[in-house]
Protein backbone atom coordinates (compact mmCIF):
# COMPACT_ATOMS: atom_id res chain seq x y z
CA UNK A 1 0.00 0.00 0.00
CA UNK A 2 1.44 3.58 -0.89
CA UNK A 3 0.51 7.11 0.41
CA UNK A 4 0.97 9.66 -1.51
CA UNK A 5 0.69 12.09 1.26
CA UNK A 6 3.53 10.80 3.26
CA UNK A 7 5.75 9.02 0.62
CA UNK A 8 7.50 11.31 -1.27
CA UNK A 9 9.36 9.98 -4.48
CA UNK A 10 12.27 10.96 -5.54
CA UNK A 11 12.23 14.37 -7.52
CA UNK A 12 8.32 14.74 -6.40
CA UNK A 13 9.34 17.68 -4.52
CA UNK A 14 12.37 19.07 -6.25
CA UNK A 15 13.11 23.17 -6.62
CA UNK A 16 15.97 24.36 -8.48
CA UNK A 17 19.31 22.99 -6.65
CA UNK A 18 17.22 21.21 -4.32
CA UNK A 19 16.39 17.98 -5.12
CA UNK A 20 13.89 17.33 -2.13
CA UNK A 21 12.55 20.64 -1.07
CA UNK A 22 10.29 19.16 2.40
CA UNK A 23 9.51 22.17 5.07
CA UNK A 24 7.00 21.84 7.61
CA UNK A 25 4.31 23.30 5.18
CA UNK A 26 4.73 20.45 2.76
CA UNK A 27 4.99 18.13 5.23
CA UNK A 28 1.86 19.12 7.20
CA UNK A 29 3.00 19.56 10.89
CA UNK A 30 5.12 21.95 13.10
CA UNK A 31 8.66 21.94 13.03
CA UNK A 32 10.73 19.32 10.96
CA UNK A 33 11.91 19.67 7.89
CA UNK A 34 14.80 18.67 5.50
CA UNK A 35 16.42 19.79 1.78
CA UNK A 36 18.59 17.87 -0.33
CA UNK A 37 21.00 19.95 -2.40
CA UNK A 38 22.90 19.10 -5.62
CA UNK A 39 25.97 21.29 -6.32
CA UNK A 40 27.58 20.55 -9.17
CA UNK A 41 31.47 21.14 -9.69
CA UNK A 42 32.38 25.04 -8.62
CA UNK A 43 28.87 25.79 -7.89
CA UNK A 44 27.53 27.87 -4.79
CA UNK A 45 24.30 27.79 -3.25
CA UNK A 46 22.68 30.79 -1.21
CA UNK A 47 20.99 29.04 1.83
CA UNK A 48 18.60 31.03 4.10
CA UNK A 49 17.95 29.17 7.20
CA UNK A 50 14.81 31.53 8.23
CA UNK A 51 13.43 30.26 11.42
CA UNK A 52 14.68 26.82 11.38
CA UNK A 53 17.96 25.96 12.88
CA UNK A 54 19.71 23.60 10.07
CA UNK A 55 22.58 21.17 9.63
CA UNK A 56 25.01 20.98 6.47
CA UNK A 57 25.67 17.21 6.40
CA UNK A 58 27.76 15.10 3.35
CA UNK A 59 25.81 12.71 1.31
CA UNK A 60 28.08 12.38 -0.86
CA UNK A 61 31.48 15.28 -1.46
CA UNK A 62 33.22 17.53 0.02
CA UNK A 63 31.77 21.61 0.30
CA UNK A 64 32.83 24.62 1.92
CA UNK A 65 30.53 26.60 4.13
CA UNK A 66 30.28 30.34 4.56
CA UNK A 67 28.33 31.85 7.30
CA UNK A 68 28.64 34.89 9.70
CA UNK A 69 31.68 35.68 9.18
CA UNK A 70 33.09 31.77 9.51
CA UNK A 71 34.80 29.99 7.07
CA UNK A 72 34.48 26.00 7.70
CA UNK A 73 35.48 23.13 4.88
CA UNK A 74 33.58 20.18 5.32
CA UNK A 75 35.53 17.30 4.67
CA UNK A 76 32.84 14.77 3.40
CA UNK A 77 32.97 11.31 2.30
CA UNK A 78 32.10 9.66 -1.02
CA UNK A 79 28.99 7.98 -0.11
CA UNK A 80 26.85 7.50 3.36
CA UNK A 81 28.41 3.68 2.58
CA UNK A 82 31.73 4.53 3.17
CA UNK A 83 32.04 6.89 6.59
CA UNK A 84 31.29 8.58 8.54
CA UNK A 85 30.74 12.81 7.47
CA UNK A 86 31.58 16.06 9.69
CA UNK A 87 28.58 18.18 10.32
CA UNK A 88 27.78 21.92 10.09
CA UNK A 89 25.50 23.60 12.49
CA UNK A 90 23.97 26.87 11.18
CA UNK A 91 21.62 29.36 13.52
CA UNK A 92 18.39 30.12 12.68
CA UNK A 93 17.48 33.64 10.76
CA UNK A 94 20.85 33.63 9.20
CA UNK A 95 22.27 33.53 5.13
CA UNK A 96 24.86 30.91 4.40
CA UNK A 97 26.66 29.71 1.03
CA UNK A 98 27.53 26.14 0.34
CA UNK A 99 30.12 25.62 -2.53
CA UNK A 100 32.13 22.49 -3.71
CA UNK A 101 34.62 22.62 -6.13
CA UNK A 102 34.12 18.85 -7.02
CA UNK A 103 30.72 18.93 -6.60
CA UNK A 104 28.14 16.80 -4.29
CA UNK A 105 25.10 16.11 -2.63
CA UNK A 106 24.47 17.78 0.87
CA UNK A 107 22.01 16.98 3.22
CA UNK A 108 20.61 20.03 5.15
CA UNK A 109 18.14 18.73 8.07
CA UNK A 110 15.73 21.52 9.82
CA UNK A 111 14.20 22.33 13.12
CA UNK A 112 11.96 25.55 13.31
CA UNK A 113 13.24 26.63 16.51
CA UNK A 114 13.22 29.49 19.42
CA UNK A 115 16.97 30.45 20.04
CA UNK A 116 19.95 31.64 18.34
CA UNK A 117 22.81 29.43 18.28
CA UNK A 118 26.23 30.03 17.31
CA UNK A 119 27.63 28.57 13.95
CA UNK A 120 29.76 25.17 14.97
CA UNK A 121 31.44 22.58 12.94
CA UNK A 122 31.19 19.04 14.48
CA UNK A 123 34.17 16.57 13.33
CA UNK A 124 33.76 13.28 11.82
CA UNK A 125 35.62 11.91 14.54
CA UNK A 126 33.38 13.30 17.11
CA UNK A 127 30.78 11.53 15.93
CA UNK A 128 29.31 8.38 17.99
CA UNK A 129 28.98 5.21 15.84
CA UNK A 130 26.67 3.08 17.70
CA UNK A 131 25.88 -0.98 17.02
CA UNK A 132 22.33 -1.32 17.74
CA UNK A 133 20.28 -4.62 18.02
CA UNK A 134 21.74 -7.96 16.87
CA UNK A 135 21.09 -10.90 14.22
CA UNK A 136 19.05 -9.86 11.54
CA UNK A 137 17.81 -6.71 13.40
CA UNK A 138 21.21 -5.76 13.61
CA UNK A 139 22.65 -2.01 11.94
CA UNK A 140 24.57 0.98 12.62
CA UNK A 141 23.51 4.52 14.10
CA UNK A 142 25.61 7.43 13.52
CA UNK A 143 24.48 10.02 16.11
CA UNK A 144 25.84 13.70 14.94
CA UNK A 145 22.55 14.92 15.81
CA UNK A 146 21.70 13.77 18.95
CA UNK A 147 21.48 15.24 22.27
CA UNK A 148 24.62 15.26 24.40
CA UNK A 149 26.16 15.10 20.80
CA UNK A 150 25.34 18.18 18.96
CA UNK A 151 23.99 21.35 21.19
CA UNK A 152 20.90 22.64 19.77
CA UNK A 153 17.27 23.98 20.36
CA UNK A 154 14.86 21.56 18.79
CA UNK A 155 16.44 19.54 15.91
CA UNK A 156 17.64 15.78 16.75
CA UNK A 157 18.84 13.87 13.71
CA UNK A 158 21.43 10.90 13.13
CA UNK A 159 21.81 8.20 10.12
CA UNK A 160 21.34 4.75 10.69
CA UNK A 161 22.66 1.88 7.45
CA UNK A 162 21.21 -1.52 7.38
CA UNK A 163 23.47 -4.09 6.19
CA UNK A 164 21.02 -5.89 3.27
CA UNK A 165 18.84 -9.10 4.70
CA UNK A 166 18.73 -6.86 7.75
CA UNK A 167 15.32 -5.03 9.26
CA UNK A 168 15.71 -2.22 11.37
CA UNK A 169 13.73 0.32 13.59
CA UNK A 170 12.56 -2.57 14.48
CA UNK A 171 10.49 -3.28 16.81
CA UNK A 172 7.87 -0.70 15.59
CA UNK A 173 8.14 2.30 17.79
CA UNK A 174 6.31 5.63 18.25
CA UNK A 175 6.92 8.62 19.61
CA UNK A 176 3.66 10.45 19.50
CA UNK A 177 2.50 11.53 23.20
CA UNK A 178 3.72 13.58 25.99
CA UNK A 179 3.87 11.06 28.96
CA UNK A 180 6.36 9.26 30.69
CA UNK A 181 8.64 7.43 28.46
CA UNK A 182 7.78 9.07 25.11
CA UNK A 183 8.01 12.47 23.92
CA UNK A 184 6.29 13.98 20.99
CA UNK A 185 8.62 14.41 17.79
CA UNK A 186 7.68 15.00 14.00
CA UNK A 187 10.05 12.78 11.54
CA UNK A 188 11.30 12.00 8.31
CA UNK A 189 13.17 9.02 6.83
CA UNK A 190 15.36 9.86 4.04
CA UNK A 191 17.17 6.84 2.18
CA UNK A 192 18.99 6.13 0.51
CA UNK A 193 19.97 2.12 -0.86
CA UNK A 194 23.05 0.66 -2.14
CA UNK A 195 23.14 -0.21 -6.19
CA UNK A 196 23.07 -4.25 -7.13
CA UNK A 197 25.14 -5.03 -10.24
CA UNK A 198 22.20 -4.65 -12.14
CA UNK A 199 20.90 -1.41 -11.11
CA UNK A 200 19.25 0.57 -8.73
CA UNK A 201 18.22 -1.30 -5.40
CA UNK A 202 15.30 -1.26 -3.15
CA UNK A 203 13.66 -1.45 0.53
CA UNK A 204 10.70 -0.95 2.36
CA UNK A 205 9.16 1.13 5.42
CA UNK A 206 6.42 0.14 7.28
CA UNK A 207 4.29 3.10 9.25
CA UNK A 208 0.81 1.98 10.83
CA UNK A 209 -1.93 2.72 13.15
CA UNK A 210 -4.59 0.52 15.50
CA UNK A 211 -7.53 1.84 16.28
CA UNK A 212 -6.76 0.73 20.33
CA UNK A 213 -3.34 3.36 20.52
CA UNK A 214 -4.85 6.12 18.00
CA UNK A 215 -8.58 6.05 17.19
CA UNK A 216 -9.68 8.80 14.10
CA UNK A 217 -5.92 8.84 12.88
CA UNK A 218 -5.71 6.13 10.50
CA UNK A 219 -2.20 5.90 8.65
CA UNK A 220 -1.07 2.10 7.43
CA UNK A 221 1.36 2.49 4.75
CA UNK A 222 4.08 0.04 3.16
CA UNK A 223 6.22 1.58 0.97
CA UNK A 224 9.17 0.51 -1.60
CA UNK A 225 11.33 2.64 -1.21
CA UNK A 226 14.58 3.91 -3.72
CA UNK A 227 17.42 6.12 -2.98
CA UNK A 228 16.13 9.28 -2.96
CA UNK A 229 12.63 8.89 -1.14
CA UNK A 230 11.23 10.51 1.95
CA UNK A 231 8.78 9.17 4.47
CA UNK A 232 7.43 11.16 6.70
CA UNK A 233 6.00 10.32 10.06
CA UNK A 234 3.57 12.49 11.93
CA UNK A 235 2.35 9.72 14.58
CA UNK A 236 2.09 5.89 15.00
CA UNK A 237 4.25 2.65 14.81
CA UNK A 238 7.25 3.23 12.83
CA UNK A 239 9.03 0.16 11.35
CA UNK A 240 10.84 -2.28 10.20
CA UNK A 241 12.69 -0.02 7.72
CA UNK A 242 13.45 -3.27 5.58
CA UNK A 243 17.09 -3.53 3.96
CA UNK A 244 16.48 -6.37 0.94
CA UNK A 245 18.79 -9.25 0.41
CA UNK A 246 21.66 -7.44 -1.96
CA UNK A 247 20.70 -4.15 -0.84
CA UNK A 248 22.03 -2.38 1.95
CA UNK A 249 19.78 0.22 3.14
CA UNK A 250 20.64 3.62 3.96
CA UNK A 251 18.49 6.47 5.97
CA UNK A 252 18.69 9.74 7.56
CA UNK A 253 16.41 10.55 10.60
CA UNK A 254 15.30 14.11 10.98
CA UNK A 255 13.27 14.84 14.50
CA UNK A 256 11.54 17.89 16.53
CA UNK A 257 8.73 18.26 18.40
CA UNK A 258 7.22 21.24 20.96
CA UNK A 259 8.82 19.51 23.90
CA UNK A 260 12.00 18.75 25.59
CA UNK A 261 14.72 17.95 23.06
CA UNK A 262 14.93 14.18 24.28
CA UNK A 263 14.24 10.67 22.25
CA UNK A 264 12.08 8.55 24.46
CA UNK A 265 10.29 5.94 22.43
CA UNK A 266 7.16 3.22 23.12
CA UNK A 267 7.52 0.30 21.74
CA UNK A 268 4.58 -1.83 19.62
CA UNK A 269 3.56 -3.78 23.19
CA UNK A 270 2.61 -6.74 20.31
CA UNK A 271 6.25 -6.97 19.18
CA UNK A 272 8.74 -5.60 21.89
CA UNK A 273 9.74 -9.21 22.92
CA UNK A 274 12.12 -8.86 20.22
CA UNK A 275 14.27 -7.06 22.25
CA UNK A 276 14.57 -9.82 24.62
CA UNK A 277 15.89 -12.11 21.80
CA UNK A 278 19.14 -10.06 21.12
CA UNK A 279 20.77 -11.09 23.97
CA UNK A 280 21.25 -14.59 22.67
CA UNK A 281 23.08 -13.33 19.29
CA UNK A 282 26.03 -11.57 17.99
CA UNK A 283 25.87 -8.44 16.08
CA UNK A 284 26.00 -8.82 12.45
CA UNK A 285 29.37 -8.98 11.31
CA UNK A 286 29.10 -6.78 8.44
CA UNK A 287 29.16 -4.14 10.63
CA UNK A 288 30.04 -1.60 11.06
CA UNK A 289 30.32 0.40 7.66
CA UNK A 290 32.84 1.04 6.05
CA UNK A 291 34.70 -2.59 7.16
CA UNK A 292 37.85 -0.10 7.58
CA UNK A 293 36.38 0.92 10.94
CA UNK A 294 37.00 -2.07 12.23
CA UNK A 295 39.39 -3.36 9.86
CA UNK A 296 36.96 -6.01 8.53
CA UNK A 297 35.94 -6.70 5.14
CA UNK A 298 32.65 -6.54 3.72
């Protein structure tokens, strides 16, 4: 089953440099939001952050970012497949230019948000690489974004890769109500999925409701999803993003809500025995990418 409303195709929302172009408008709530921007070789992009706080994270290249008065290169990597990237924090109601000499494709997550930060470069090496889960549930969380990670207002965002065979955001979570134990937080999936030797690859993300946790907001969706496509996730069970045998699976999590800037999560009560099962098996080997991490192979 596919929802137009909160799958968004590759290109279906694409504005001059920008191919995705998703602000809270678009996306129909509050606060998150996220733009994908293509530079080609020696080009610059004007960026206005207006009132969203906003990162300047590496898909793919190398770019160097301009903003009051700061000069900061950010060093990049080739592909979210092979490292780990450096991240850019820009204030809100502020202009910045992004240039690359060799050209790329820059993530730039958003948070509308109430105070003015200062402009901050995080390093790559900075960056906590977390093993989540094990067996096939197993994958890899990159937390710039996170609290205690990256000071900020609102925004909370990290990247999590799937080795293929795997499922992961799994079990189906939510984060929907203000209560103990969960806190209320808009967000978008953005993937992105390794090519086969054949051609583009594919996955899926599951997002569904029960009329027993959210009664008049109906939303049950299963989507196939290419590199390129957004999901977004106003409320309900989130999960399994699905990584397909060949394919590993690739996506960037973009969060804010009206709260505290915290990630507490409920688990699907049907399926969070899971859990339990992980402490019987290894972590995928695969893991973590790129194999020079830990000086595997993949």
């Amino acid at each position: 089953m596919t929802d137009d409303q909160h799958h968004l195709r590759a290109g279906a929302t694409a504005s001059g440099s920008f191919s995705l172009d998703v602000d809270p408008v678009r996306a129909r709530w509050s606060y998150s939001g996220l733009r994908v921007l293509d530079l080609a070789p020696g080009q610059a992009e004007t960026v206005d952050t207006q009132r969203a706080e906003t990162l300047v994270l590496s898909l793919s290249g190398h770019c160097v970012v301009e903003c009051d008065g700061e000069r900061i290169e950010l060093t990049g990597r080739d592909s979210v497949f092979t490292g780990v990237s450096d991240v850019v924090y820009l204030p809100r109601d502020t202009r910045a230019t992004i240039s690359s000499a060799g050209g790329g494709r820059f993530a730039l997550p958003s948070a509308e948000c109430e105070r003015r930060l200062p402009v901050r470069h995080l390093p790559a090496s900075d960056v906590p690489v977390e093993l989540r889960g094990a067996g096939r549930s197993s994958r890899q969380v990159n937390n710039f974004g996170t609290p205690g990670v990256l000071d900020a207002d609102r925004i909370i965002a990290c990247e999590v890769l799937t080795p293929a065979g795997n499922w992961s955001s799994y079990p189906p979570h939510k984060h929907d109500e203000d209560r103990e134990g969960e806190s209320v937080l808009e967000e978008i999936y953005y993937f992105e999925v390794a090519p086969g030797p054949a051609g583009p690859g594919i996955g899926y993300q599951r997002v569904y409701t029960r009329p027993d946790t959210h009664p008049g907001r109906e939303l049950d969706l299963l989507a196939e999803v290419r590199t390129g496509d957004v999901v977004t996730m106003p409320y309900g069970w989130h999960g399994p993003s699905m990584a397909v045998p060949g394919y590993d699976l690739y996506y960037l999590n973009v969060m804010a809500g009206p709260g505290e800037r915290v990630w507490r999560i409920c688990d699907d009560p049907q399926h969070a025995w899971v859990r339990d099962t992980w402490e019987s098996e290894d972590v995928d080997p695969r893991l973590p990418f790129p194999a020079e991490i830990s000086g595997g192979t993949r």
